[in-house]
N, C-alpha and C. Protein backbone atom coordinates (compact mmCIF):
# COMPACT_ATOMS: atom_id res chain seq x y z
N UNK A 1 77.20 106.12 149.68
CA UNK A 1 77.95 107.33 149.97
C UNK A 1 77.77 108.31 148.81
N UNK A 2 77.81 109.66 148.95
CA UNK A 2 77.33 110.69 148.24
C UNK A 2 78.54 110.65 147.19
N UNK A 3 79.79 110.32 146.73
CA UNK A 3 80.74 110.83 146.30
C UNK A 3 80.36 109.26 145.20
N UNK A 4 79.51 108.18 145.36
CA UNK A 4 79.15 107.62 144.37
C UNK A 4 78.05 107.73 143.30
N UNK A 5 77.24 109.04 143.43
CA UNK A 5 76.38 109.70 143.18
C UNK A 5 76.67 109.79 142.21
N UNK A 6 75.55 109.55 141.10
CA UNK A 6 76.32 110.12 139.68
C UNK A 6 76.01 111.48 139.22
N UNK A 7 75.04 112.11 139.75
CA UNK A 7 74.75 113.31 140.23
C UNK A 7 75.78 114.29 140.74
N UNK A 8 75.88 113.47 141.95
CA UNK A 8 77.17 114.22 142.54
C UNK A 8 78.48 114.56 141.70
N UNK A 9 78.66 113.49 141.25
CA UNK A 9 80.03 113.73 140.49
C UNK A 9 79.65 114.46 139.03
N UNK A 10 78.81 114.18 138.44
CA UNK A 10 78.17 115.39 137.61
C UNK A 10 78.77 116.82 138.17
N UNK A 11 77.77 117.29 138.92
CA UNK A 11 78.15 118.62 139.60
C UNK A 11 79.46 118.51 140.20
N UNK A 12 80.53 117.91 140.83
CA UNK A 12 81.67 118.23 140.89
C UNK A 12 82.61 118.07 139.70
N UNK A 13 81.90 117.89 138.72
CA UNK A 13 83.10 117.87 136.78
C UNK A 13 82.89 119.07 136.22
N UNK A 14 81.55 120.18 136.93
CA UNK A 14 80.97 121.08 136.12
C UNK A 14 81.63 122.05 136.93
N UNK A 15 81.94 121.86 138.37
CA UNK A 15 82.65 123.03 139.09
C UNK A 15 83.62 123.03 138.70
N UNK A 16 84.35 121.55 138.67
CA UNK A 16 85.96 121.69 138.25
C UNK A 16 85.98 122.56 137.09
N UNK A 17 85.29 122.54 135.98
CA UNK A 17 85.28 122.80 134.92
C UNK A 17 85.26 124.23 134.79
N UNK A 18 83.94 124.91 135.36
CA UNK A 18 83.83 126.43 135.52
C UNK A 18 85.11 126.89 136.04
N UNK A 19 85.40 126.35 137.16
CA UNK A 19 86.61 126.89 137.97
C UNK A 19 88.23 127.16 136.82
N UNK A 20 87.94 125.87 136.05
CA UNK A 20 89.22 125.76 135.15
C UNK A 20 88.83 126.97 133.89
N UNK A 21 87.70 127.18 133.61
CA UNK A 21 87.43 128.16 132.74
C UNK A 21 88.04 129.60 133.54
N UNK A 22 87.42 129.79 134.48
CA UNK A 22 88.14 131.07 135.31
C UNK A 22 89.16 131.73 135.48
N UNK A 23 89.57 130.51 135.40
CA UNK A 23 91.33 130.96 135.76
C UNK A 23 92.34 131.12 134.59
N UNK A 24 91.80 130.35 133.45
CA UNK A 24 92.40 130.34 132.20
C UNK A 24 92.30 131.08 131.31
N UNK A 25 90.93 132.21 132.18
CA UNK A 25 90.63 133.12 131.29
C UNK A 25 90.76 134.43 132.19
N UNK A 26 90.47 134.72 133.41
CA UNK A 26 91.00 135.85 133.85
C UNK A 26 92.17 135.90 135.23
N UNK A 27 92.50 135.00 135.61
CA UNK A 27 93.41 134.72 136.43
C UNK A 27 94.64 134.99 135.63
N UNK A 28 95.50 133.96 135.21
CA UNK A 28 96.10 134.11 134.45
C UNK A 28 97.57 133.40 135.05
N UNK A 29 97.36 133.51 136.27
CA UNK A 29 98.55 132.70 137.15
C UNK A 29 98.51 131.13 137.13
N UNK A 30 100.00 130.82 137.34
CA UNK A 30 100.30 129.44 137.55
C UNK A 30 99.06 128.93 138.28
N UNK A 31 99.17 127.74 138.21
CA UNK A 31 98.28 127.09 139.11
C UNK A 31 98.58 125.58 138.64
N UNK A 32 98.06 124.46 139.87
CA UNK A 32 98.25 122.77 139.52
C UNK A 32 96.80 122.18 139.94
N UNK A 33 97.13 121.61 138.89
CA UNK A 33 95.83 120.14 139.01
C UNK A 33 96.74 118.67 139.10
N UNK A 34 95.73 118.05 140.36
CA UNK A 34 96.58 116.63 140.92
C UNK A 34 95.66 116.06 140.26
N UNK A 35 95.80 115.07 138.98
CA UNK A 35 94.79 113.83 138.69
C UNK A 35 95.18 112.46 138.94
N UNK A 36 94.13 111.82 138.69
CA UNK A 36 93.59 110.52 138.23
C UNK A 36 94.89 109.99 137.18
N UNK A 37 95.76 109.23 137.16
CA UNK A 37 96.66 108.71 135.90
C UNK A 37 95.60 108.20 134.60
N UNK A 38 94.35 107.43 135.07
CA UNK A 38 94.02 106.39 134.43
C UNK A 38 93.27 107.58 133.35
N UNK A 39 93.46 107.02 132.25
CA UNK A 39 92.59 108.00 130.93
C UNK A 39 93.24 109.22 130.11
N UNK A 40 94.31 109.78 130.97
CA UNK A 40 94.92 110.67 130.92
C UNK A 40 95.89 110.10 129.26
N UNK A 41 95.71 111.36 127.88
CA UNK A 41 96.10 110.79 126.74
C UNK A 41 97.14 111.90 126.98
N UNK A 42 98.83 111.10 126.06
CA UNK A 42 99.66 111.86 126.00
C UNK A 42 100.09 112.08 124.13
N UNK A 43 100.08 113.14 123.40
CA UNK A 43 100.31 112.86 122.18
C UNK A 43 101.46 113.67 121.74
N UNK A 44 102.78 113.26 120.93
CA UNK A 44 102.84 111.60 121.18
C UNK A 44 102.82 111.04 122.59
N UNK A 45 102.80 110.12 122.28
CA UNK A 45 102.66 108.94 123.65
C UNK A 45 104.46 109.41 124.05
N UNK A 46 104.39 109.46 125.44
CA UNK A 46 105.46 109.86 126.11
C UNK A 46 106.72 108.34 126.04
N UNK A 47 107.91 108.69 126.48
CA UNK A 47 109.00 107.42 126.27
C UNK A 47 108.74 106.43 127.71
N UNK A 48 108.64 105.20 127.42
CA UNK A 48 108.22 104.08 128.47
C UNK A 48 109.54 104.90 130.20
N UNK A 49 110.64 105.50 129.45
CA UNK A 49 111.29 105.50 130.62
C UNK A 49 110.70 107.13 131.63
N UNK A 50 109.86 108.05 130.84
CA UNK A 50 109.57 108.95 131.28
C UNK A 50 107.96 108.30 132.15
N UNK A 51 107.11 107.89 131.32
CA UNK A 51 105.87 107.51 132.12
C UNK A 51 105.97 106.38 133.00
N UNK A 52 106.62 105.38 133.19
CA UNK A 52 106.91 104.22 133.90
C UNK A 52 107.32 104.99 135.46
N UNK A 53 107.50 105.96 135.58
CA UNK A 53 107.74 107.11 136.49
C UNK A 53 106.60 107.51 136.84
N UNK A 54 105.65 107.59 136.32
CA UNK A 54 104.38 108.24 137.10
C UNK A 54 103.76 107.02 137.89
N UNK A 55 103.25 107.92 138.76
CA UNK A 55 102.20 106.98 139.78
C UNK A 55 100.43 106.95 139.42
N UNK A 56 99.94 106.43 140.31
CA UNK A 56 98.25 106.61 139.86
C UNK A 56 97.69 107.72 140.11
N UNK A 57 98.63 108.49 140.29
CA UNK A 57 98.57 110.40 140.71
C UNK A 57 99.38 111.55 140.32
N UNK A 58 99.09 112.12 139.41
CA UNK A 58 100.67 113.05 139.04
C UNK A 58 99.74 114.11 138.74
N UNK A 59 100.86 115.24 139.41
CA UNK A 59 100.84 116.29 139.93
C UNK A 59 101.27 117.23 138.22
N UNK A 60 100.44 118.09 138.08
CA UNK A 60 101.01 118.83 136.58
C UNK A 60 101.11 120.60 137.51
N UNK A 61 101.95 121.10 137.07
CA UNK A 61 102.10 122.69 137.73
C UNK A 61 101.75 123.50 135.98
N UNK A 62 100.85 124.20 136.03
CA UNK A 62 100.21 124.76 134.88
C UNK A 62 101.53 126.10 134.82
N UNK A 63 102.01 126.56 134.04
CA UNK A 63 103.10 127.84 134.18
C UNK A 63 103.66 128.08 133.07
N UNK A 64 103.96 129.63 132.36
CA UNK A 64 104.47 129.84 131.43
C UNK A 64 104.03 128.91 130.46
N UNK A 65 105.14 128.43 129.92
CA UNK A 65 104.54 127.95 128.24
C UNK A 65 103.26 127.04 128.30
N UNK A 66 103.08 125.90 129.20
CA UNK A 66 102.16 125.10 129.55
C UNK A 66 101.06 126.02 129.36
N UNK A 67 100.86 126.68 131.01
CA UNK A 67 99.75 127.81 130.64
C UNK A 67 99.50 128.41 129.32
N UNK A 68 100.32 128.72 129.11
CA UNK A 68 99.66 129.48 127.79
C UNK A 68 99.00 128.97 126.51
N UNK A 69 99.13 127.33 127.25
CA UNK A 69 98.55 126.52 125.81
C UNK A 69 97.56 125.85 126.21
N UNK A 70 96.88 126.25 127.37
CA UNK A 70 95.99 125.31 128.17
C UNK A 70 94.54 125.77 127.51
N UNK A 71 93.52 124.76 127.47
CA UNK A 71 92.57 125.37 127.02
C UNK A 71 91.49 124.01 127.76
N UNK A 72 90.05 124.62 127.19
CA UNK A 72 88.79 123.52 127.84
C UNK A 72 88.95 123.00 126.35
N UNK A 73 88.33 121.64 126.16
CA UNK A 73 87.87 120.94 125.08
C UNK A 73 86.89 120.17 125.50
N UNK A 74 85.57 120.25 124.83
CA UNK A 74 85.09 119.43 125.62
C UNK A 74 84.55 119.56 127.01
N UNK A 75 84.99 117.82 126.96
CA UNK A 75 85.17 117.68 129.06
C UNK A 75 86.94 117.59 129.17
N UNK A 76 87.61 118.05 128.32
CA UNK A 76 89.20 117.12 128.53
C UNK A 76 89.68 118.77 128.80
N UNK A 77 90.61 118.93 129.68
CA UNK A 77 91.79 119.60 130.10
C UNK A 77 93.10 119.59 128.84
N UNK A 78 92.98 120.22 127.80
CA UNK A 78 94.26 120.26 127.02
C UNK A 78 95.24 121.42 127.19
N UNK A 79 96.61 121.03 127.12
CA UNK A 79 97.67 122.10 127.66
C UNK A 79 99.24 120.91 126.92
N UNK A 80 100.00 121.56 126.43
CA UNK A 80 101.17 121.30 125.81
C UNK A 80 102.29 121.32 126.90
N UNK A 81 103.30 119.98 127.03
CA UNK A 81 104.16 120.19 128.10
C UNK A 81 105.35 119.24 127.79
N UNK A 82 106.56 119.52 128.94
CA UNK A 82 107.55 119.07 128.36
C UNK A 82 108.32 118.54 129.45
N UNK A 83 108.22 117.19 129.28
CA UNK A 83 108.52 115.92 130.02
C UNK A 83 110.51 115.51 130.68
N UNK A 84 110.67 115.26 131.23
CA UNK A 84 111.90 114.29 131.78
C UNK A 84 112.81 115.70 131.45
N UNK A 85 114.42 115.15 131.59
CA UNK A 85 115.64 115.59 131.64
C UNK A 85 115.45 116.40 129.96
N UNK A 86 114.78 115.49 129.05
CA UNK A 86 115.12 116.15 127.80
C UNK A 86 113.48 117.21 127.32
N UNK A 87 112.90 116.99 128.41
CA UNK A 87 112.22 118.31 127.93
C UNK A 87 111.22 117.74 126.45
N UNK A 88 110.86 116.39 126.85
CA UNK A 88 110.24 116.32 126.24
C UNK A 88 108.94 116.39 125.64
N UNK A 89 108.15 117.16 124.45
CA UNK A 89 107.20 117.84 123.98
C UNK A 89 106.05 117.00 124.16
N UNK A 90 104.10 117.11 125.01
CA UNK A 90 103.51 116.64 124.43
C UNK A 90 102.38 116.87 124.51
N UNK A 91 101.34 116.86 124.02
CA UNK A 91 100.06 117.27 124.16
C UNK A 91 99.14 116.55 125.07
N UNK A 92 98.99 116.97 126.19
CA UNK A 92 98.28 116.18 127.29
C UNK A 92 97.17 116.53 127.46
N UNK A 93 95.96 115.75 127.60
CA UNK A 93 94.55 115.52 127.93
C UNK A 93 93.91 115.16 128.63
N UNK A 94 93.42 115.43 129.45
CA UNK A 94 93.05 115.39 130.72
C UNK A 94 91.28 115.36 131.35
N UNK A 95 91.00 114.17 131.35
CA UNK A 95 89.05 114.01 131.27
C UNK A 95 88.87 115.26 132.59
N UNK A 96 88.16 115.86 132.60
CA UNK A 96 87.51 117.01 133.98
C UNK A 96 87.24 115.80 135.10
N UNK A 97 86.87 115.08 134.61
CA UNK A 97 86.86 113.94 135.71
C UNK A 97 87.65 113.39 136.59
N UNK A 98 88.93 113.19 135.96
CA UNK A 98 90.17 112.97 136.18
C UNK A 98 90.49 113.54 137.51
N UNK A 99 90.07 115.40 137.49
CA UNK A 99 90.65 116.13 138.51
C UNK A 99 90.32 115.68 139.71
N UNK A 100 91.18 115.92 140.88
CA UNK A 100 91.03 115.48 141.89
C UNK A 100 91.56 116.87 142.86
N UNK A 101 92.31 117.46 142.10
CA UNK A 101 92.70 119.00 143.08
C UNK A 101 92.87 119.82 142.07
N UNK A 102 92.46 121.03 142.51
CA UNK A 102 93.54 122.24 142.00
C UNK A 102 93.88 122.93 143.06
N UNK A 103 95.02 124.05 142.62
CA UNK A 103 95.63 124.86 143.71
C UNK A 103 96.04 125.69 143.51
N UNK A 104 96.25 126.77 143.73
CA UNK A 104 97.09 128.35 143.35
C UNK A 104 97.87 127.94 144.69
N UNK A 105 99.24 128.09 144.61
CA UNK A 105 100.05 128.40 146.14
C UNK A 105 100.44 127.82 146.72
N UNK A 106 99.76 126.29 146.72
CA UNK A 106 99.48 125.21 148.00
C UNK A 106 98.01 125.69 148.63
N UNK A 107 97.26 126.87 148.06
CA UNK A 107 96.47 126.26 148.41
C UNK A 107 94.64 125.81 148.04
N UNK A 108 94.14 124.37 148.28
CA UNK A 108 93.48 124.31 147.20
C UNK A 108 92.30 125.37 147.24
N UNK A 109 91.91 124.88 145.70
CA UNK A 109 90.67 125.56 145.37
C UNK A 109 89.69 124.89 144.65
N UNK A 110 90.05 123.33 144.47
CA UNK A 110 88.66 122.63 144.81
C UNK A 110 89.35 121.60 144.45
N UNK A 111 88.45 120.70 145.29
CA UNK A 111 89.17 119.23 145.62
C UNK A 111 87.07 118.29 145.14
N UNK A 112 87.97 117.16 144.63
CA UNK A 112 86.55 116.14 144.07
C UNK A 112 87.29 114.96 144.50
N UNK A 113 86.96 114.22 145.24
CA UNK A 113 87.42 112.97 145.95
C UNK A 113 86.95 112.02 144.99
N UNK A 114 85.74 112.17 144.27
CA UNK A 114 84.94 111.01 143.55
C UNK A 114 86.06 110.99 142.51
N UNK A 115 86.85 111.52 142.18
CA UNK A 115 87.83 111.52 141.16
C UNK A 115 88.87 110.04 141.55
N UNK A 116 89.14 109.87 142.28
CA UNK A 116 89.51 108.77 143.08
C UNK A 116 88.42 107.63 142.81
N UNK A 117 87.65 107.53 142.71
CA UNK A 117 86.95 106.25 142.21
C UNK A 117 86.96 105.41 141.26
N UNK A 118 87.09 104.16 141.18
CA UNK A 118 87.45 103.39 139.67
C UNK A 118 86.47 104.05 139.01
N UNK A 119 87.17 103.82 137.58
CA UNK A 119 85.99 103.99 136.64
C UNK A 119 85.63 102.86 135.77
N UNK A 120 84.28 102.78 135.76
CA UNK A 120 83.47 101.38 135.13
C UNK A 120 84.16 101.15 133.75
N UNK A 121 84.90 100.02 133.46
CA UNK A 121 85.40 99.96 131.98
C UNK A 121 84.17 99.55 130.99
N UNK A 122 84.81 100.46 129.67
CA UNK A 122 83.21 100.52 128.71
C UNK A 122 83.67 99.54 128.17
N UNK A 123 83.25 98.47 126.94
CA UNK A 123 82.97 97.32 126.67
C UNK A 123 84.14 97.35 125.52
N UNK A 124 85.05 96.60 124.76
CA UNK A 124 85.52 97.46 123.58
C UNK A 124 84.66 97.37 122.21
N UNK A 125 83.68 96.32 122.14
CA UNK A 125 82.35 96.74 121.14
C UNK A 125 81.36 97.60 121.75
N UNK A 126 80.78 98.74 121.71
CA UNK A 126 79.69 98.88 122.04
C UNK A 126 78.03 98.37 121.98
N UNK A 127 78.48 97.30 121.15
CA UNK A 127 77.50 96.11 120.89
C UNK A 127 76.81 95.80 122.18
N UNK A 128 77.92 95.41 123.06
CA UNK A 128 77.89 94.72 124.90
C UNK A 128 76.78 95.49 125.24
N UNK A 129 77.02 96.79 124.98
CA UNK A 129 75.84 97.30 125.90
C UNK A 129 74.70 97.42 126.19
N UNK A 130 73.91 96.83 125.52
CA UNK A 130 72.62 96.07 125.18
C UNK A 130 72.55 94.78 126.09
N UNK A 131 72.21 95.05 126.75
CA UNK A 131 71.90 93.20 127.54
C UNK A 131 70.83 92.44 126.54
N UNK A 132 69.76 93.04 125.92
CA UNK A 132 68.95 92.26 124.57
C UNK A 132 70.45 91.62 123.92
N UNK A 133 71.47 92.03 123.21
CA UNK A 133 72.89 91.52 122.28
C UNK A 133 73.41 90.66 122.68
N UNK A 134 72.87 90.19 124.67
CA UNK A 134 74.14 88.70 124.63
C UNK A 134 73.68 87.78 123.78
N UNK A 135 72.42 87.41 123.71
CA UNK A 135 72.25 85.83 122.88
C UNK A 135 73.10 85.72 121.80
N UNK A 136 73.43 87.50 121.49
CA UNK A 136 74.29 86.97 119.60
C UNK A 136 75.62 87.11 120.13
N UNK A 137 76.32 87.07 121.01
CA UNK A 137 77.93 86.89 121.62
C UNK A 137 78.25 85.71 122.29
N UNK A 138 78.95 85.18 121.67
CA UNK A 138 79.93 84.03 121.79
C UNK A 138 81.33 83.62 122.35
């Protein structure tokens, strides 16, 4: 299927991406991106009782202060936001990959389904990645 393409999903990280450049730079309006949970860095790391609340999908609404701190890095989505009842502060990061919607309104303006796909876990040595390196792993 095309949405396992690595191609494909290439070119749908580069649209998301242009698209997120666009808007952050002459749009200027609210807008939401629905991601991927998995990868997504919070700094600081958010309180177990605020993230234990999210699902494998959370919805961010870009607006006022958020917006105004949103920027490209990279491939990561960075924007400053403020969590639960107490409004709490944090710097969230977001792989382009991750995205799975955006939207002005309700309504979208680009959707990547491959975003929905596991992603291959990398090794935690990069040693692994060498298939020549198994003989020396134990």
């Amino acid at each position: 299927m095309i949405i396992q393409n690595s191609e494909f999903q290439k070119l749908k990280n580069k649209h998301a991406k242009e698209l997120l450049f666009f808007l952050l730079n002459n749009v200027k309006d609210e807008f939401s991106i629905l991601c991927s949970l998995d990868g997504i860095e919070f700094n600081p790391e958010l309180p177990s009782h605020i993230k234990s609340a999210f699902k494998d999908v959370i919805l961010f609404v870009l607006a006022n202060y958020t917006l105004s701190t949103a920027k490209i890095e990279g491939e990561n989505l960075v924007f400053e936001a403020g969590f639960g009842e107490e409004n709490f502060g944090s710097i969230v990061t977001i792989p382009i990959e991750n995205i799975i919607q955006i939207m002005q309104q309700e309504t979208p303006l680009f959707i990547n389904i491959a975003a929905t796909l596991p992603k291959p876990k990398k090794p935690k040595n990069p040693f692994e990645l060498n298939p020549k390196n198994k003989k020396f792993m134990t």
